[in-house]
PDB file of N, CA and C in Angstrom:
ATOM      1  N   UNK A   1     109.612 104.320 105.237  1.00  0.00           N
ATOM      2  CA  UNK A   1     110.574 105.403 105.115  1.00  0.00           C
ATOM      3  C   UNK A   1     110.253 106.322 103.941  1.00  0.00           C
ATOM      4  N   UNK A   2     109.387 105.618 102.569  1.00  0.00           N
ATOM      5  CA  UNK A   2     109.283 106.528 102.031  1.00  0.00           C
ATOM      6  C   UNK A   2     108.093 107.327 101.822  1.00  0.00           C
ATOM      7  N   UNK A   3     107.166 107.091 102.654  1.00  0.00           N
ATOM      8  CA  UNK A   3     105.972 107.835 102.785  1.00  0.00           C
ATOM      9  C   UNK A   3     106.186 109.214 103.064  1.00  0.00           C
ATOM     10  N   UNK A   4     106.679 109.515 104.171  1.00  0.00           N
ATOM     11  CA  UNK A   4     106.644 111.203 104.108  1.00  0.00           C
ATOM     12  C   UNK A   4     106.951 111.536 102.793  1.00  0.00           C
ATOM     13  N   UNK A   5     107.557 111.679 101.829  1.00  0.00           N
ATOM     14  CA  UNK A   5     108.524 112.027 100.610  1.00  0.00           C
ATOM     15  C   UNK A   5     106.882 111.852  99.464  1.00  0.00           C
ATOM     16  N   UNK A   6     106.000 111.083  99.577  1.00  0.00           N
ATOM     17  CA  UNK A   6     104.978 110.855  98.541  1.00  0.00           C
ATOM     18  C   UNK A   6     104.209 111.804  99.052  1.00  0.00           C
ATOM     19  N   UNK A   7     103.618 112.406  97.596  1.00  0.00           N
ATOM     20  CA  UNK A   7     102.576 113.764  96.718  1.00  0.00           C
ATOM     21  C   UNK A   7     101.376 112.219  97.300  1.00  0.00           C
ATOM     22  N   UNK A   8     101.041 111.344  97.065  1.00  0.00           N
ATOM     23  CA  UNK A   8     100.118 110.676  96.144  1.00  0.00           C
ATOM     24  C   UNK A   8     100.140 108.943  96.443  1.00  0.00           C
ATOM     25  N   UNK A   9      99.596 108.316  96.956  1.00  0.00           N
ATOM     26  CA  UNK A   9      99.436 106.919  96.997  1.00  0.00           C
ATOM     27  C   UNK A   9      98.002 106.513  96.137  1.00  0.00           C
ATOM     28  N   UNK A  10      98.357 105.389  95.577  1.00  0.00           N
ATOM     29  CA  UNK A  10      97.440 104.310  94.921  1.00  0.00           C
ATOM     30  C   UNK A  10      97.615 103.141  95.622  1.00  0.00           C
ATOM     31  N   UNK A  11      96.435 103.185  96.818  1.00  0.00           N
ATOM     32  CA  UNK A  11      96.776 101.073  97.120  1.00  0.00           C
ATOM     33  C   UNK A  11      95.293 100.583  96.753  1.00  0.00           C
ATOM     34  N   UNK A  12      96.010  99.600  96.190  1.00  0.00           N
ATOM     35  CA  UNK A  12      95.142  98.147  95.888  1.00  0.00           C
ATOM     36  C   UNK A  12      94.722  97.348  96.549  1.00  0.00           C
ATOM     37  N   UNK A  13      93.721  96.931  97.522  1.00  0.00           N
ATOM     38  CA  UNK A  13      93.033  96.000  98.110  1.00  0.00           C
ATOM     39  C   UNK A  13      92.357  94.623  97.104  1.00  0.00           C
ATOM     40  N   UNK A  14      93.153  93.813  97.214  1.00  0.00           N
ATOM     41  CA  UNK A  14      92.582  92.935  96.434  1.00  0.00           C
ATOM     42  C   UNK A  14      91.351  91.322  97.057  1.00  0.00           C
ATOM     43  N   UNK A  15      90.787  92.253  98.579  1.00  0.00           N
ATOM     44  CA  UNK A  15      90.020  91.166  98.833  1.00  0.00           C
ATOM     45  C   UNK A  15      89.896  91.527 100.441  1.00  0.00           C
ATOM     46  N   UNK A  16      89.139  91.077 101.092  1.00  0.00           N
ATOM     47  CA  UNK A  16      88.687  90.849 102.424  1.00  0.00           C
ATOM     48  C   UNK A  16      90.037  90.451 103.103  1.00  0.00           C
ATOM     49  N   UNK A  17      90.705  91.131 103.745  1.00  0.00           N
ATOM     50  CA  UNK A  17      92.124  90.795 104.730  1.00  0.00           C
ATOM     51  C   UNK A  17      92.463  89.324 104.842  1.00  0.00           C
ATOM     52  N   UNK A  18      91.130  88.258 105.069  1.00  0.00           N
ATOM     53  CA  UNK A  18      91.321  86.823 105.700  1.00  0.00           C
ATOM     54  C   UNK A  18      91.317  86.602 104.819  1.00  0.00           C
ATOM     55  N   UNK A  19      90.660  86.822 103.270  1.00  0.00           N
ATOM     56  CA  UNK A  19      91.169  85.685 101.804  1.00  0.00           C
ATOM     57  C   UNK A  19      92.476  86.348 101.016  1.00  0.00           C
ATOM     58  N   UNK A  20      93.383  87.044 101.531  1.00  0.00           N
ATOM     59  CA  UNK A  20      94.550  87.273 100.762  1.00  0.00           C
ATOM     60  C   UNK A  20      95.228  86.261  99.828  1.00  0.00           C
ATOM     61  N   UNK A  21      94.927  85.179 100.413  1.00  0.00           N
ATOM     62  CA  UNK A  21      95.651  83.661 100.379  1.00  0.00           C
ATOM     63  C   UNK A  21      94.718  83.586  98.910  1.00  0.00           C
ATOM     64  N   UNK A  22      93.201  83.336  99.087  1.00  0.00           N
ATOM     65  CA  UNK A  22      92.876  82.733  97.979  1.00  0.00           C
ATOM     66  C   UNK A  22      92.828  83.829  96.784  1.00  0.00           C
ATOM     67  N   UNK A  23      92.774  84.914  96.951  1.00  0.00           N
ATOM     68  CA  UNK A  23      92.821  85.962  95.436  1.00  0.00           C
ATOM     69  C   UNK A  23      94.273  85.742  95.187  1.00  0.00           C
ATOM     70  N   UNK A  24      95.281  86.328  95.836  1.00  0.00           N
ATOM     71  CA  UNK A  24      96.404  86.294  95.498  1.00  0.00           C
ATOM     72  C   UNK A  24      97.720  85.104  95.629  1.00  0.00           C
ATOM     73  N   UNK A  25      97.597  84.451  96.836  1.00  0.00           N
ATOM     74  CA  UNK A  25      98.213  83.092  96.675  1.00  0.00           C
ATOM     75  C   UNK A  25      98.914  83.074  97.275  1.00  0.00           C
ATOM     76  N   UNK A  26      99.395  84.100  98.118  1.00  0.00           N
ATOM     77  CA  UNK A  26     100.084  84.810  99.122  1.00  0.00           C
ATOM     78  C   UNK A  26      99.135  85.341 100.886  1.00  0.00           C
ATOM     79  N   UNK A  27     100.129  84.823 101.897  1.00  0.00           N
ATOM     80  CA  UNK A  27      99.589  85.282 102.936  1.00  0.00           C
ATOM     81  C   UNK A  27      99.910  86.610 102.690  1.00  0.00           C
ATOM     82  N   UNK A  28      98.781  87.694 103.123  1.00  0.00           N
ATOM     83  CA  UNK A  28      99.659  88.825 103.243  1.00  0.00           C
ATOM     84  C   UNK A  28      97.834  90.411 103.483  1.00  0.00           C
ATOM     85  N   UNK A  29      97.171  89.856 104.027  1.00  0.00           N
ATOM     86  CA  UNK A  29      96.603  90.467 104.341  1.00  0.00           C
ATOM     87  C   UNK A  29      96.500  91.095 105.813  1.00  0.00           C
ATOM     88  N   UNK A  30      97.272  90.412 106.675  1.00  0.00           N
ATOM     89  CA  UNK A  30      97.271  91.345 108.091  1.00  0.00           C
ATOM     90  C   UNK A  30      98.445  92.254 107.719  1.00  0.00           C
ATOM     91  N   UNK A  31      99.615  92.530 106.602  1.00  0.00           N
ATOM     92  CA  UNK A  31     100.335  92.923 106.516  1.00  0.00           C
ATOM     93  C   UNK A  31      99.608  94.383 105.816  1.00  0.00           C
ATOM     94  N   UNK A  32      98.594  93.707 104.628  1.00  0.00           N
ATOM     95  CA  UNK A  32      97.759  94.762 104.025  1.00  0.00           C
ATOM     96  C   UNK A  32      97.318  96.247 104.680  1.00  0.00           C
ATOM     97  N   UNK A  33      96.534  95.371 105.727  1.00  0.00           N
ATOM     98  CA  UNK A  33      95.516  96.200 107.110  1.00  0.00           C
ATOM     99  C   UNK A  33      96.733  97.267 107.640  1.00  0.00           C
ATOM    100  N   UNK A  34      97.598  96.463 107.757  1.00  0.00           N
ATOM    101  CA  UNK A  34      99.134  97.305 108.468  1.00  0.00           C
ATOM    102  C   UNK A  34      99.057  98.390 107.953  1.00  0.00           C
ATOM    103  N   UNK A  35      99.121  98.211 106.676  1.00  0.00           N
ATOM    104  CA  UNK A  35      99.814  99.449 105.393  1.00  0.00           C
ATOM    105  C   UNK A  35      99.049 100.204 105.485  1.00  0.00           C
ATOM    106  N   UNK A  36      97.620  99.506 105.233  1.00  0.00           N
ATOM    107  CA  UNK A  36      96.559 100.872 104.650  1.00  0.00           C
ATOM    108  C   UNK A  36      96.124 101.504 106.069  1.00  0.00           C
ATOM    109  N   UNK A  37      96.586 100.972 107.511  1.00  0.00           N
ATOM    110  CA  UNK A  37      96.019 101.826 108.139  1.00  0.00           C
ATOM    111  C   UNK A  37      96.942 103.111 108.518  1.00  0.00           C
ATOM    112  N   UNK A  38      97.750 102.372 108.428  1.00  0.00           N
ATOM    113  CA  UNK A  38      99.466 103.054 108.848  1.00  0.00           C
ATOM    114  C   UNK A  38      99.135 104.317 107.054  1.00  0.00           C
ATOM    115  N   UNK A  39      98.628 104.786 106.725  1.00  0.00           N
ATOM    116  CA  UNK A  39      98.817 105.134 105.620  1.00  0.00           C
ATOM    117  C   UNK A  39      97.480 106.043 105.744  1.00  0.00           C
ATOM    118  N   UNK A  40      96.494 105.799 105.967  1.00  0.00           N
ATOM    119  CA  UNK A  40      95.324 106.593 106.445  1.00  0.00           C
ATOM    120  C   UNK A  40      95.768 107.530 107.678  1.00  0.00           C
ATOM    121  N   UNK A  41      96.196 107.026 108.821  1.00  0.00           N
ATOM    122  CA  UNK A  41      96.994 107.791 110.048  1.00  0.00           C
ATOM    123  C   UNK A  41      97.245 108.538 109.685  1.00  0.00           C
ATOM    124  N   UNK A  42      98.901 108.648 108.428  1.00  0.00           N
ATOM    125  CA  UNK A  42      99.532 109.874 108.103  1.00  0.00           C
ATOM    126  C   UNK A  42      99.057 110.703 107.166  1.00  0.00           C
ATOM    127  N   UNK A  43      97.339 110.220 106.419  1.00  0.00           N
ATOM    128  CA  UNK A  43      96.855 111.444 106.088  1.00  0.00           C
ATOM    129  C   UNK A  43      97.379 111.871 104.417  1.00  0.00           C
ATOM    130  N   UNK A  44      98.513 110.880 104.317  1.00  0.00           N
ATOM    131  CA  UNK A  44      99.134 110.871 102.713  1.00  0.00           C
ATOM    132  C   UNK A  44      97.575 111.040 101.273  1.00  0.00           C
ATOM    133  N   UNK A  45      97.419 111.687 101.086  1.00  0.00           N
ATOM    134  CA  UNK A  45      96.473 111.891  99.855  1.00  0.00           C
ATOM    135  C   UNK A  45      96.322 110.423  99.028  1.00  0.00           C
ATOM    136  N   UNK A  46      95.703 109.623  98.897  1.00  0.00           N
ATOM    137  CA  UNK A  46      95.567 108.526  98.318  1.00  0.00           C
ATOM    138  C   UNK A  46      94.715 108.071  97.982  1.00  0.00           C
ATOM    139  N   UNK A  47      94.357 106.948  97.011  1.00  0.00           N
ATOM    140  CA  UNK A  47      93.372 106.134  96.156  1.00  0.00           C
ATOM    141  C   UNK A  47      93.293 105.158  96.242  1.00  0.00           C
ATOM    142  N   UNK A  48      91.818 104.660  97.038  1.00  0.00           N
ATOM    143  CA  UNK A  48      92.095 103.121  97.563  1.00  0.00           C
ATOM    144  C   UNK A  48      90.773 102.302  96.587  1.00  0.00           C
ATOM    145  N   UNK A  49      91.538 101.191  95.427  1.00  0.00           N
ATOM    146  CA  UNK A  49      90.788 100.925  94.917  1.00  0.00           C
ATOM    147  C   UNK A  49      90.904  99.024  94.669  1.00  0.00           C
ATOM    148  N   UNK A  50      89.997  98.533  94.128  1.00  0.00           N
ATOM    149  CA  UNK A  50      89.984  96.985  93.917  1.00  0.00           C
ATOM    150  C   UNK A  50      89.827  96.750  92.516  1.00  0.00           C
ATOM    151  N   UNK A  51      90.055  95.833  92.207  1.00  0.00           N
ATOM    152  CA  UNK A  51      89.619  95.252  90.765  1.00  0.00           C
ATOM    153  C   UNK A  51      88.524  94.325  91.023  1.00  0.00           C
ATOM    154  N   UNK A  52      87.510  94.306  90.491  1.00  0.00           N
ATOM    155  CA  UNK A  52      86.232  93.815  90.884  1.00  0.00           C
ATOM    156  C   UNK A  52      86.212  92.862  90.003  1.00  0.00           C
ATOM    157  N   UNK A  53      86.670  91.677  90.399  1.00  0.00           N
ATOM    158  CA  UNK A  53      86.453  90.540  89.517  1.00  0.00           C
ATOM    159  C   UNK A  53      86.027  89.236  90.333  1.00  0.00           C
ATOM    160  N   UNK A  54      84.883  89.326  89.657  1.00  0.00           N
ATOM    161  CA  UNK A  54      83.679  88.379  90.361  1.00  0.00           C
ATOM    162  C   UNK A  54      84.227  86.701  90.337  1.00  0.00           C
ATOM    163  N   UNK A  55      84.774  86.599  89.810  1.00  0.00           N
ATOM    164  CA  UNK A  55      85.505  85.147  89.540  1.00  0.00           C
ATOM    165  C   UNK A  55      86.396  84.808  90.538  1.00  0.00           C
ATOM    166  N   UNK A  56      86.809  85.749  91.448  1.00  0.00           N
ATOM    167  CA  UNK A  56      87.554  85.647  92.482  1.00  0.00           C
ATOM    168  C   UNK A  56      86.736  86.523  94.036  1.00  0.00           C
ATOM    169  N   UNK A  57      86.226  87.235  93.550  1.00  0.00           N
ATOM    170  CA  UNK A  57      85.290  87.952  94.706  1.00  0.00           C
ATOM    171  C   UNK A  57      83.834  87.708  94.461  1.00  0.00           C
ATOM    172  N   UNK A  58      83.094  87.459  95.615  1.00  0.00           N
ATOM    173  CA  UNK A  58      81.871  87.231  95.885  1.00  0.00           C
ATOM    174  C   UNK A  58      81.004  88.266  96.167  1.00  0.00           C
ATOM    175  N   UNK A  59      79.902  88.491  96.069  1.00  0.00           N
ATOM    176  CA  UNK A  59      79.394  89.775  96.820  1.00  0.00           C
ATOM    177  C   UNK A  59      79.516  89.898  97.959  1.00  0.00           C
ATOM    178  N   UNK A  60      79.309  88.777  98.588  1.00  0.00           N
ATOM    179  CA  UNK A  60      79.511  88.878 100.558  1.00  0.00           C
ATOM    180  C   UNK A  60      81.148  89.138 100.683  1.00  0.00           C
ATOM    181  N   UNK A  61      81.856  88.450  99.612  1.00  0.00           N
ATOM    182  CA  UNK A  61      83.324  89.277  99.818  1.00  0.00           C
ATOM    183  C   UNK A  61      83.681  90.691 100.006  1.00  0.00           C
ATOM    184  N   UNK A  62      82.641  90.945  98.734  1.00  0.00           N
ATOM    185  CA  UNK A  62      82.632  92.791  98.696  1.00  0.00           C
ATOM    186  C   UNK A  62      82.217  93.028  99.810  1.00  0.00           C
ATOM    187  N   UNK A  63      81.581  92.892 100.502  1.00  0.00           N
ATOM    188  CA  UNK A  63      80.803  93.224 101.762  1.00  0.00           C
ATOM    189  C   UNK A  63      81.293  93.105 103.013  1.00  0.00           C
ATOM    190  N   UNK A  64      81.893  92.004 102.832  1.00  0.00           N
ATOM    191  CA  UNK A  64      83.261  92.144 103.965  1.00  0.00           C
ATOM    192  C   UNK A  64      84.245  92.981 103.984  1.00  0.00           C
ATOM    193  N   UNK A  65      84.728  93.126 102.422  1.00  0.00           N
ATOM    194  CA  UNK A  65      85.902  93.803 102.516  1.00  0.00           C
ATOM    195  C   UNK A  65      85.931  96.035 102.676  1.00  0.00           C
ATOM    196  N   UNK A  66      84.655  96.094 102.490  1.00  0.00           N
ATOM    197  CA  UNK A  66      83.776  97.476 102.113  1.00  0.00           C
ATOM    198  C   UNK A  66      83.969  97.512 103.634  1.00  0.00           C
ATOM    199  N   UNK A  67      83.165  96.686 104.623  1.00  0.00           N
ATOM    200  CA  UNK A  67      83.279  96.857 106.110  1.00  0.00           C
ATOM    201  C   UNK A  67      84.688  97.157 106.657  1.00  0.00           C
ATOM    202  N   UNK A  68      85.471  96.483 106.049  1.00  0.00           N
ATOM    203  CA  UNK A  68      86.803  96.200 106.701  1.00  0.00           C
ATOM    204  C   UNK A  68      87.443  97.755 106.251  1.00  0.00           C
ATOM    205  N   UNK A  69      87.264  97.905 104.787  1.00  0.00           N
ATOM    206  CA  UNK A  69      88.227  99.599 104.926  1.00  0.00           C
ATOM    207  C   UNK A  69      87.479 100.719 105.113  1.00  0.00           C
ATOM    208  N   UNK A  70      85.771 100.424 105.598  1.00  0.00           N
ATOM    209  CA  UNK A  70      84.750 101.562 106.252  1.00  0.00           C
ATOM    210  C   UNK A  70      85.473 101.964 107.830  1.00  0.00           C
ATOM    211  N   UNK A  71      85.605 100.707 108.442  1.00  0.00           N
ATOM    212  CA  UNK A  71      86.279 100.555 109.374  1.00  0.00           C
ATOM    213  C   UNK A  71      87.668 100.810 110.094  1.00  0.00           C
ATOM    214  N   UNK A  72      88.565 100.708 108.402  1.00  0.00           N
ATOM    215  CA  UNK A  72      89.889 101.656 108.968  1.00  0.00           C
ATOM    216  C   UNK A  72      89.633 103.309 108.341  1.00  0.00           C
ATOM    217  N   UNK A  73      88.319 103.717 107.824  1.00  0.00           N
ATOM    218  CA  UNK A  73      88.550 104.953 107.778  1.00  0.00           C
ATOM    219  C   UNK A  73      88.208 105.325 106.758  1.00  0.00           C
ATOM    220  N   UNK A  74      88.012 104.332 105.419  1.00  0.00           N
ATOM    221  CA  UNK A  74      88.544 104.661 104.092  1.00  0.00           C
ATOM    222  C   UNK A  74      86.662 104.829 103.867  1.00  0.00           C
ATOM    223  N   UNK A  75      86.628 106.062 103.126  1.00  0.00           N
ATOM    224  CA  UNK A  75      85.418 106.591 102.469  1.00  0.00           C
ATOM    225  C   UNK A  75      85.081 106.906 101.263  1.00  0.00           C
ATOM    226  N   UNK A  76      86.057 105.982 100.330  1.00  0.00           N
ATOM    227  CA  UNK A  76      85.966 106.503  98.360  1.00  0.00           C
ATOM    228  C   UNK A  76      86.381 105.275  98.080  1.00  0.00           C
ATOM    229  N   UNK A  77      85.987 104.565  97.395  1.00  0.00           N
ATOM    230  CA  UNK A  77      86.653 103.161  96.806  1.00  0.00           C
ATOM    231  C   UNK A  77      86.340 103.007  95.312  1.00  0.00           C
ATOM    232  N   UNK A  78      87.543 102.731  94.526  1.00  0.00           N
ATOM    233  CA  UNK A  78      87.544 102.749  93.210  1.00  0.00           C
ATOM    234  C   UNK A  78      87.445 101.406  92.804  1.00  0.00           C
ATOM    235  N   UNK A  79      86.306 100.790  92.042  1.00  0.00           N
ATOM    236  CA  UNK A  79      86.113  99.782  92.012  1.00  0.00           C
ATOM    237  C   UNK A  79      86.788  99.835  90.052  1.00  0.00           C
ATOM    238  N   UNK A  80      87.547  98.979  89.962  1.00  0.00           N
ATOM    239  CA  UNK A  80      88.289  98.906  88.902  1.00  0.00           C
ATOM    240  C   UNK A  80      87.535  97.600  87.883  1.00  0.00           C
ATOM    241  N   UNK A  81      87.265  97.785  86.964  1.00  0.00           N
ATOM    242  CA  UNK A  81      86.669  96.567  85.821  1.00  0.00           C
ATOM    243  C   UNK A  81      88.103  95.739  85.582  1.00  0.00           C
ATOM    244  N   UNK A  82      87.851  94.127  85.742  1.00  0.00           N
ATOM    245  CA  UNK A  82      89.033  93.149  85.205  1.00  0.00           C
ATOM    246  C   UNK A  82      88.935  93.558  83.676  1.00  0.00           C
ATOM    247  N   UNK A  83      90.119  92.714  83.020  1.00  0.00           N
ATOM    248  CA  UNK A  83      90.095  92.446  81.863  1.00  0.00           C
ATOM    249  C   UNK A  83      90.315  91.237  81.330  1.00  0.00           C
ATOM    250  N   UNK A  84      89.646  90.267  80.655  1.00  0.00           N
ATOM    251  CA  UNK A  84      90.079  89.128  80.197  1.00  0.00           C
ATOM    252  C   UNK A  84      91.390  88.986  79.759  1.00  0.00           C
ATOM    253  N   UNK A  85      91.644  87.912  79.068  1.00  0.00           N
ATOM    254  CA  UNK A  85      92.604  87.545  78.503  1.00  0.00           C
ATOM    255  C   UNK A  85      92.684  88.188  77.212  1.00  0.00           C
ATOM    256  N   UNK A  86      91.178  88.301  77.041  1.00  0.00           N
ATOM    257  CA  UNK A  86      90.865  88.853  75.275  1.00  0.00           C
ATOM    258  C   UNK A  86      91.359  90.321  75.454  1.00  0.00           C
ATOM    259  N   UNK A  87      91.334  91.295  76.904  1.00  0.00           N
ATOM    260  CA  UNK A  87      91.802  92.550  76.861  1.00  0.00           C
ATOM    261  C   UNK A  87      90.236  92.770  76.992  1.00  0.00           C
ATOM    262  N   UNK A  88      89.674  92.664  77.104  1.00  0.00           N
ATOM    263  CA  UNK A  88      88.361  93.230  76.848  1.00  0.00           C
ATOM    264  C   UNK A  88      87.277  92.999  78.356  1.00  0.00           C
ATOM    265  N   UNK A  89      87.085  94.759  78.864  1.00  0.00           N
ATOM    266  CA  UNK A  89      87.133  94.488  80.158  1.00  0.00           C
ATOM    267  C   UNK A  89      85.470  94.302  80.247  1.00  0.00           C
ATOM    268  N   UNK A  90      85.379  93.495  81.663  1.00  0.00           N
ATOM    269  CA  UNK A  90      83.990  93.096  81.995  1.00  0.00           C
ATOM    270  C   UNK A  90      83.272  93.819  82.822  1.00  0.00           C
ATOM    271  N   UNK A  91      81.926  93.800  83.282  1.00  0.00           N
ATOM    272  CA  UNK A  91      81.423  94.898  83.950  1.00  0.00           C
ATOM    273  C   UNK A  91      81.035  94.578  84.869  1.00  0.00           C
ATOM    274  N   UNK A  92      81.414  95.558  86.016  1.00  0.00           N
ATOM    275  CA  UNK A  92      81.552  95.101  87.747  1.00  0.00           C
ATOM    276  C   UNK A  92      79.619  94.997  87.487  1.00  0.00           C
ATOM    277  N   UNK A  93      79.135  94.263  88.242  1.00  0.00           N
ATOM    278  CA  UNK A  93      78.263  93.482  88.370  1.00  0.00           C
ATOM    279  C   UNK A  93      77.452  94.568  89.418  1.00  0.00           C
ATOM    280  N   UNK A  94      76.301  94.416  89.169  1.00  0.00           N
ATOM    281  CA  UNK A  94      75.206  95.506  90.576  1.00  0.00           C
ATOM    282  C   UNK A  94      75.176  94.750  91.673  1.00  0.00           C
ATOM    283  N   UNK A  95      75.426  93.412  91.753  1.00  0.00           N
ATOM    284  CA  UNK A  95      75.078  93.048  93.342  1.00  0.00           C
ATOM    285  C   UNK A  95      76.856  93.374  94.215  1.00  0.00           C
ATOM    286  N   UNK A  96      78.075  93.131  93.369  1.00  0.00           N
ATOM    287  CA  UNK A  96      79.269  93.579  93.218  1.00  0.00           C
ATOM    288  C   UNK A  96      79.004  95.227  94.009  1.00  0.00           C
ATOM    289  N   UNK A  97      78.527  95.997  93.460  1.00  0.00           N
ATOM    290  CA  UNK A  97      78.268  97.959  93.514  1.00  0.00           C
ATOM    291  C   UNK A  97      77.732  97.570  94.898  1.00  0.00           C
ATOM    292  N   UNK A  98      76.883  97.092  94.751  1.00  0.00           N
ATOM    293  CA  UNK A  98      75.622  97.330  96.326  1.00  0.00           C
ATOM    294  C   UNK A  98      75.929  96.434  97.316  1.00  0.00           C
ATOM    295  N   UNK A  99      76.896  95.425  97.266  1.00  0.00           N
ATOM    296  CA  UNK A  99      77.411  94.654  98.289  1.00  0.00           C
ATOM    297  C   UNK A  99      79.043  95.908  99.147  1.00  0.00           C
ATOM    298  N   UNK A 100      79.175  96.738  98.198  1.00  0.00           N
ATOM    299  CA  UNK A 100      80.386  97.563  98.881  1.00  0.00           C
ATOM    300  C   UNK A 100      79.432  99.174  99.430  1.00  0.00           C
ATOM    301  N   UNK A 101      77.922  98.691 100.089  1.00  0.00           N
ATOM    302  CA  UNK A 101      77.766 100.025 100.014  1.00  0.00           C
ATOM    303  C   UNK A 101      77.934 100.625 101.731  1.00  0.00           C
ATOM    304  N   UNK A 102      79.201  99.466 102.239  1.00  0.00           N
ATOM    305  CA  UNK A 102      79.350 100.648 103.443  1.00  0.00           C
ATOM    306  C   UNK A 102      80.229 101.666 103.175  1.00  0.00           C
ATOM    307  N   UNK A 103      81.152 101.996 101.768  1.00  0.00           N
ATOM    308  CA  UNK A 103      81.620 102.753 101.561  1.00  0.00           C
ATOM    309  C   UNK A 103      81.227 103.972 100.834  1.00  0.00           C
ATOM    310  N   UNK A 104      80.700 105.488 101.395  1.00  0.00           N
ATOM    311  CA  UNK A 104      79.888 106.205 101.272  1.00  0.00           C
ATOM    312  C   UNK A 104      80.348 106.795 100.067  1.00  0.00           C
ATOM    313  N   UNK A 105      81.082 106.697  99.180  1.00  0.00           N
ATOM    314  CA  UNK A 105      81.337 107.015  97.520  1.00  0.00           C
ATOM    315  C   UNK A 105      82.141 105.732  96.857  1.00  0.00           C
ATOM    316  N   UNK A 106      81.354 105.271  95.409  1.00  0.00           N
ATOM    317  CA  UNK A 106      82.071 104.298  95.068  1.00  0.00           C
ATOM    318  C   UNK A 106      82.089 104.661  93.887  1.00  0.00           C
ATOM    319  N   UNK A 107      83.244 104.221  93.038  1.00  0.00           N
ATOM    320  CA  UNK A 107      83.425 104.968  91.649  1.00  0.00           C
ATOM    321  C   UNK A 107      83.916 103.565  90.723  1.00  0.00           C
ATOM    322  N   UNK A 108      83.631 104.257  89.313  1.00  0.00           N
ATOM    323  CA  UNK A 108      83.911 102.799  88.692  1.00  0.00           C
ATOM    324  C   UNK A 108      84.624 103.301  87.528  1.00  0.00           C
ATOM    325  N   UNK A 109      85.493 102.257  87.047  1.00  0.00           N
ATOM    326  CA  UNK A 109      86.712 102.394  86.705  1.00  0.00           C
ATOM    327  C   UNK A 109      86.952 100.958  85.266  1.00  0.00           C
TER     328      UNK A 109
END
């Protein structure tokens, strides 16, 4: 309901649709796919990005999950640096970059 009304979306993909469970701890990735496709459809101006943290994502993860939003459409992916505990952020990894390269612009963050 409140999509028409948004300038601007930021969604977060935090993993390949089928491991929702293990990044986040929560089922909730066919719900994900829902959103972001239902959300690409209406064309809403938006920023679809991940936090690239290798401790929880794999490269073949990236690679799955790069396929999966090449596939609903999505062509810019903001790959976001974690941050420790120390605050002090780590650096998305090159096999990380080149495992998401079905997405034809990737930006880092």
């Amino acid at each position: 309901e409140i999509l028409p009304r948004a300038d601007w979306v930021g969604f977060d993909v935090k993993a390949p649709f089928e491991r929702y469970r293990h990044v986040t701890g929560a089922n909730g990735g066919a719900a994900v796919r829902r959103s972001l496709a239902h959300l690409l459809a209406r064309g809403t101006p938006c920023e679809i990005r991940c936090t690239a943290d290798e401790s929880l994502l794999s490269p073949e993860d990236a690679r799955r999950m790069a396929a999966q939003l090449a596939g609903l459409g999505v062509r810019r992916l903001v790959l976001q640096t974690v941050r420790g505990a120390d605050g002090v952020a780590r650096p998305v990894g090159e096999a990380f970059i080149a495992a998401a390269a079905e997405i034809e612009r990737i930006e880092l963050r």
